[in-house]
Protein backbone atom coordinates (compact mmCIF):
# COMPACT_ATOMS: atom_id res chain seq x y z
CA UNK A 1 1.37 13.51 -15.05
CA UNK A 2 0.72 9.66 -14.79
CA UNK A 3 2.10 7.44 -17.81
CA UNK A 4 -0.40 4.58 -16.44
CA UNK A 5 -2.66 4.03 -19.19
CA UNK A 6 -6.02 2.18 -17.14
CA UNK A 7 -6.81 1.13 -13.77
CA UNK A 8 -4.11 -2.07 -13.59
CA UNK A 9 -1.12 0.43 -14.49
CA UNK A 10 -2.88 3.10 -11.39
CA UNK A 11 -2.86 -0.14 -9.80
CA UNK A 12 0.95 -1.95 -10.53
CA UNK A 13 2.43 2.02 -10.05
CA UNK A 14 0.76 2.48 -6.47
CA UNK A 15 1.60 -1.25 -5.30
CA UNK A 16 5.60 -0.72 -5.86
CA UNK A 17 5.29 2.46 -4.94
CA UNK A 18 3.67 1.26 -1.60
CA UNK A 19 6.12 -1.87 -1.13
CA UNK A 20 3.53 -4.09 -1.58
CA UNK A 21 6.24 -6.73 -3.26
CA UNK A 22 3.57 -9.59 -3.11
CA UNK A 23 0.89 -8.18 -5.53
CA UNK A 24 3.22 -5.86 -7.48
CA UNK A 25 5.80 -8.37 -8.93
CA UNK A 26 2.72 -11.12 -9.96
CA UNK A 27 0.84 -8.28 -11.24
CA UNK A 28 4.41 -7.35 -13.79
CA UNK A 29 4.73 -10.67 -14.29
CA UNK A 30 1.40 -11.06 -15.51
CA UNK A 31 1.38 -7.92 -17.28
CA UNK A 32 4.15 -9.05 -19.51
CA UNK A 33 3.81 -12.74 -20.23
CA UNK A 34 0.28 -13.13 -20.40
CA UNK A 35 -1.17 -9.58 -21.76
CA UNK A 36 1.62 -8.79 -24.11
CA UNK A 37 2.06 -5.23 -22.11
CA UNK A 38 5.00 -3.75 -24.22
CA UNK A 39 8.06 -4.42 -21.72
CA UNK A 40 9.21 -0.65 -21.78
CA UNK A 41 5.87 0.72 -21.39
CA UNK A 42 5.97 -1.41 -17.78
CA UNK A 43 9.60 -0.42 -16.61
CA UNK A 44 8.60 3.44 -17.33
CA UNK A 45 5.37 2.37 -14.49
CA UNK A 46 7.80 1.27 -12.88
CA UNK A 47 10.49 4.78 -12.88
CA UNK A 48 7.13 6.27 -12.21
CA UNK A 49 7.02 4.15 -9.39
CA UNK A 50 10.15 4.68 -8.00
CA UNK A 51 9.80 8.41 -8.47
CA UNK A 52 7.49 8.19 -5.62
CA UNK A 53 9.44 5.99 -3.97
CA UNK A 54 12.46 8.83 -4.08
CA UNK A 55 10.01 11.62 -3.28
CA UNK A 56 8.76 9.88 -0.03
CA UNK A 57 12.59 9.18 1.23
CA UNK A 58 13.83 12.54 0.68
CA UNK A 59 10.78 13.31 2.66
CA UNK A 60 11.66 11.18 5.18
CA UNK A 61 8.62 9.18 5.07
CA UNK A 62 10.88 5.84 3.66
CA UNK A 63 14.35 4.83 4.95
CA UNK A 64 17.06 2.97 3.08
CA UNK A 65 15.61 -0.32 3.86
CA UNK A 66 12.65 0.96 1.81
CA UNK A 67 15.21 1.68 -1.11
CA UNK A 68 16.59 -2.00 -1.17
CA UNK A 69 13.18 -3.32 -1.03
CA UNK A 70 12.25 -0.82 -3.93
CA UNK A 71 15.60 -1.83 -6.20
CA UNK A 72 15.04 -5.44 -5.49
CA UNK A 73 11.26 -5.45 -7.01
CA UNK A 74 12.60 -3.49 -9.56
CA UNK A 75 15.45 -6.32 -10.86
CA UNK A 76 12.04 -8.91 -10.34
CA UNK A 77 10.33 -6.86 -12.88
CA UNK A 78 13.57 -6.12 -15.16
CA UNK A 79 14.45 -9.97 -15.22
CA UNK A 80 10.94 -10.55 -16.73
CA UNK A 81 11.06 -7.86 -18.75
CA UNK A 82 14.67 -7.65 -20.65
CA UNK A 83 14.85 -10.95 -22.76
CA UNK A 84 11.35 -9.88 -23.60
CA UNK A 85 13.14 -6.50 -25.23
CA UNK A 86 15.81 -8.31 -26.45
CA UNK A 87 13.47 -10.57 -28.97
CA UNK A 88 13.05 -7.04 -30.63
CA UNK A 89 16.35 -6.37 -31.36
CA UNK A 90 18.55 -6.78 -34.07
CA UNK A 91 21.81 -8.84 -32.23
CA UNK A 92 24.86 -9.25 -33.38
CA UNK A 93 25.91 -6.16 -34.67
CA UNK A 94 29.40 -5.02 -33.37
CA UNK A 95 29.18 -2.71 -30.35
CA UNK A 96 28.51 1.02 -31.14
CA UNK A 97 30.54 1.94 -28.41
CA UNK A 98 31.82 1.55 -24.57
CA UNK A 99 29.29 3.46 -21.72
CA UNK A 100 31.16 3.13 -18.28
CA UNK A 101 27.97 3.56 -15.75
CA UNK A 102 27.66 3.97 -11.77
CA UNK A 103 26.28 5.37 -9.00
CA UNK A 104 27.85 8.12 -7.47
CA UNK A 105 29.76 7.73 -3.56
CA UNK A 106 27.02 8.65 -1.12
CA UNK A 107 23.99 7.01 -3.04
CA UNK A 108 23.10 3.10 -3.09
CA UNK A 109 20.42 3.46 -5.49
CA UNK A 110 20.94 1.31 -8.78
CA UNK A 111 16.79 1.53 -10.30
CA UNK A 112 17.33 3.89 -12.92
CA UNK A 113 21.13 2.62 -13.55
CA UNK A 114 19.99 -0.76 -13.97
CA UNK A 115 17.31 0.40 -16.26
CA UNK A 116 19.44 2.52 -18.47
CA UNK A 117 22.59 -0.19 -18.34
CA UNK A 118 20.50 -3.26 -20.09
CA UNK A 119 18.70 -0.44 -22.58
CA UNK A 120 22.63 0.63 -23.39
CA UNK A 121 23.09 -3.29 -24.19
CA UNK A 122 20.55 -4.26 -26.17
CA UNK A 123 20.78 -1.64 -28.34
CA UNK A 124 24.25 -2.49 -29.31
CA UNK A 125 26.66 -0.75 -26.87
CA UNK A 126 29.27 -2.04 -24.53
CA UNK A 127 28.28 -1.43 -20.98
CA UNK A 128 30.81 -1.77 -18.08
CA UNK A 129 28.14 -1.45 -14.79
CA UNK A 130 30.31 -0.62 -11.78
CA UNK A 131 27.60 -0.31 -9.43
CA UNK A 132 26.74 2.26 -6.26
CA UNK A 133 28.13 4.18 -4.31
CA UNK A 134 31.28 4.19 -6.66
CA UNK A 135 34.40 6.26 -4.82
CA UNK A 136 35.80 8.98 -7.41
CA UNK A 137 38.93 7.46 -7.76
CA UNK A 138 37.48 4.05 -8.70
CA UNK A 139 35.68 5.76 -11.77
CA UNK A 140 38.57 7.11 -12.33
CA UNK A 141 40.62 3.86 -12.64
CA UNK A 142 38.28 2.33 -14.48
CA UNK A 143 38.07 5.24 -17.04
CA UNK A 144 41.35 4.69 -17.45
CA UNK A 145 40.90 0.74 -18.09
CA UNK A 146 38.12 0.63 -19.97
CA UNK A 147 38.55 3.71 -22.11
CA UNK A 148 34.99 4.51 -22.31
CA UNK A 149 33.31 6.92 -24.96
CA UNK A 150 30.75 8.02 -22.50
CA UNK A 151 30.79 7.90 -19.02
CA UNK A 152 27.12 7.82 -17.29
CA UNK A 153 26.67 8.93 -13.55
CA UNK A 154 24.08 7.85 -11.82
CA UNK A 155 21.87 9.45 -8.45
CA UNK A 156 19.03 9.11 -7.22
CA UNK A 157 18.71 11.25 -4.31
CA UNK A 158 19.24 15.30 -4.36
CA UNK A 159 22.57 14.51 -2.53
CA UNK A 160 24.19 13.06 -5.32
CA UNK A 161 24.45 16.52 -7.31
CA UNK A 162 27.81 17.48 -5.21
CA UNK A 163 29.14 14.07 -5.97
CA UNK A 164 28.39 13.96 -9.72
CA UNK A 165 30.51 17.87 -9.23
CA UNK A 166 33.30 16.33 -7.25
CA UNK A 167 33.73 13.21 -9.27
CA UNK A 168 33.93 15.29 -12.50
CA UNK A 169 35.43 17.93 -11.24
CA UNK A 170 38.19 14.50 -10.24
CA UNK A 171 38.09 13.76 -13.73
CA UNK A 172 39.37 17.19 -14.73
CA UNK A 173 42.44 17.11 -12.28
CA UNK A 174 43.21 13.36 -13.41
CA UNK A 175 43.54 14.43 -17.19
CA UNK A 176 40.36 12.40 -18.29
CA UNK A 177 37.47 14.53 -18.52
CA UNK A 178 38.57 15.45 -22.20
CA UNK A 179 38.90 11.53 -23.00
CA UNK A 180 34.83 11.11 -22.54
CA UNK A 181 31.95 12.44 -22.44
CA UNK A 182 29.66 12.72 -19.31
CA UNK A 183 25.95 11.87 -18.81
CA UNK A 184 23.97 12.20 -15.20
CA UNK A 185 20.40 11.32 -15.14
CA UNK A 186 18.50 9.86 -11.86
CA UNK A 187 16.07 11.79 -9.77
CA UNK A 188 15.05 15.42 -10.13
CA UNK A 189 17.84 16.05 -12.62
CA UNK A 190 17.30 19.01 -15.05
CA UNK A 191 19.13 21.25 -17.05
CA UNK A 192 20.49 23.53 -14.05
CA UNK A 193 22.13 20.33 -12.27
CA UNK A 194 23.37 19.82 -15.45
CA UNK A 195 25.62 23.15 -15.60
CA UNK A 196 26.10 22.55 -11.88
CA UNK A 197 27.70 19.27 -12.19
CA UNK A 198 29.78 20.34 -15.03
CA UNK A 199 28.70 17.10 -16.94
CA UNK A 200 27.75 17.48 -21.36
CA UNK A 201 24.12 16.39 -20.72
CA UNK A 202 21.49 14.79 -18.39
CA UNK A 203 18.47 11.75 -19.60
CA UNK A 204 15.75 12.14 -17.92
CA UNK A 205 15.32 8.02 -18.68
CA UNK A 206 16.71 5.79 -20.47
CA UNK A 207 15.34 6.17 -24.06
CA UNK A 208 17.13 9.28 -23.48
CA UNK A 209 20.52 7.75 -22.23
CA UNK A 210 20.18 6.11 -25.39
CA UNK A 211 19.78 8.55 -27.72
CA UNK A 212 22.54 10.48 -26.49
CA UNK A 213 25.16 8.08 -26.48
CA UNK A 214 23.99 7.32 -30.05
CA UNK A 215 24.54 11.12 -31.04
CA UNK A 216 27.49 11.21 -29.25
CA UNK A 217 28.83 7.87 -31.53
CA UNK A 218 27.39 9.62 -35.16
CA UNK A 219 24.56 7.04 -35.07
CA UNK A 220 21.80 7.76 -36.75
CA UNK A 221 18.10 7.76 -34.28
């Protein structure tokens, strides 16, 4: 099931995973700058990373300060790792369209968000981040600001499924679910949360994210 390619992946993969921030960051760092490790390549070790990471907390074997600790390492590795995906793109094309992302009220996790917001960017789309644990009526407003084409919610933990339902279920009685459409992704999302959540489709990363919002704007793959 592993992505990790050779023993230094194994290795980078079971260090975050393990919170072991001193090795793991130096060992991403190194990855990218000096081996030429292709920059998505690491922040998928990294998802797979923090899918451990969100297995161990819902089994109550990691705590929320485990969770900072994990996002924090995570923006380490991300800030080494974006303007190195950015060389690769094209730039300065006008913005393909406007993705309003957060994470829904009851979950502080902002890996995968993070992940999926600066792959949004650099491939050409307008990305307005408003961060975790987002109250319904604060998407809401900002739906209404920002006038989004998509709308991605984000959760990591199995908890977040109600409030993906609630907040679009919100969206409905507000008179904006028909003004956007609606992406979840994070954790153990499938097709089944999905219909339960009431939202047009889940990515289970953020190559994913990406494609959809490109369908969903008549881009071409």
């Amino acid at each position: 099931m592993s992505i990790a390619q050779n023993d230094q992946e194994r290795q980078l993969v079971e260090w975050l995973a393990d919170m072991n921030e001193d090795d793991a960051v130096p060992l991403a760092r190194r990855m990218l700058l000096e081996e030429g490790v292709n920059p998505m390549h690491v922040l998928d070790l990294c998802r797979e990373a923090m899918d451990i990471v969100g297995k161990r907390f819902e089994e109550g074997e990691y705590f929320l300060p485990e969770l900072v600790l994990a996002g924090e390492m995570l923006d380490n590795v991300g800030a080494i790792a974006k303007p190195l995906i950015k060389q690769g793109d094209g730039g300065g094309a006008a913005k393909l369209g406007k993705v309003l992302i957060g994470t829904v009220h009851g979950d502080l996790h902002d890996i995968g968000k993070n992940i999926v917001s600066f792959m949004l960017d650099i491939n050409g789309f307008e990305v307005r981040d408003i961060g975790v644990d987002v109250p319904v009526q604060t998407f809401i407003d900002e739906i209404k600001a920002f006038q989004p084409q998509v709308v991605g919610l984000s959760g990591f933990l199995t908890l977040a499924f109600d409030s993906m339902k609630e907040t679009i279920a919100a969206f409905d009685g507000a008179g904006v679910r028909e003004r956007c459409k609606i992406m979840i992704g994070g954790g153990q999302i499938d097709e089944t949360v999905r219909a339960y959540t009431g939202a047009d489709a889940f990515g289970v990363n953020a190559v994913e994210a990406v494609g959809l919002c490109r369908r969903w704007m008549g881009v071409a793959a």
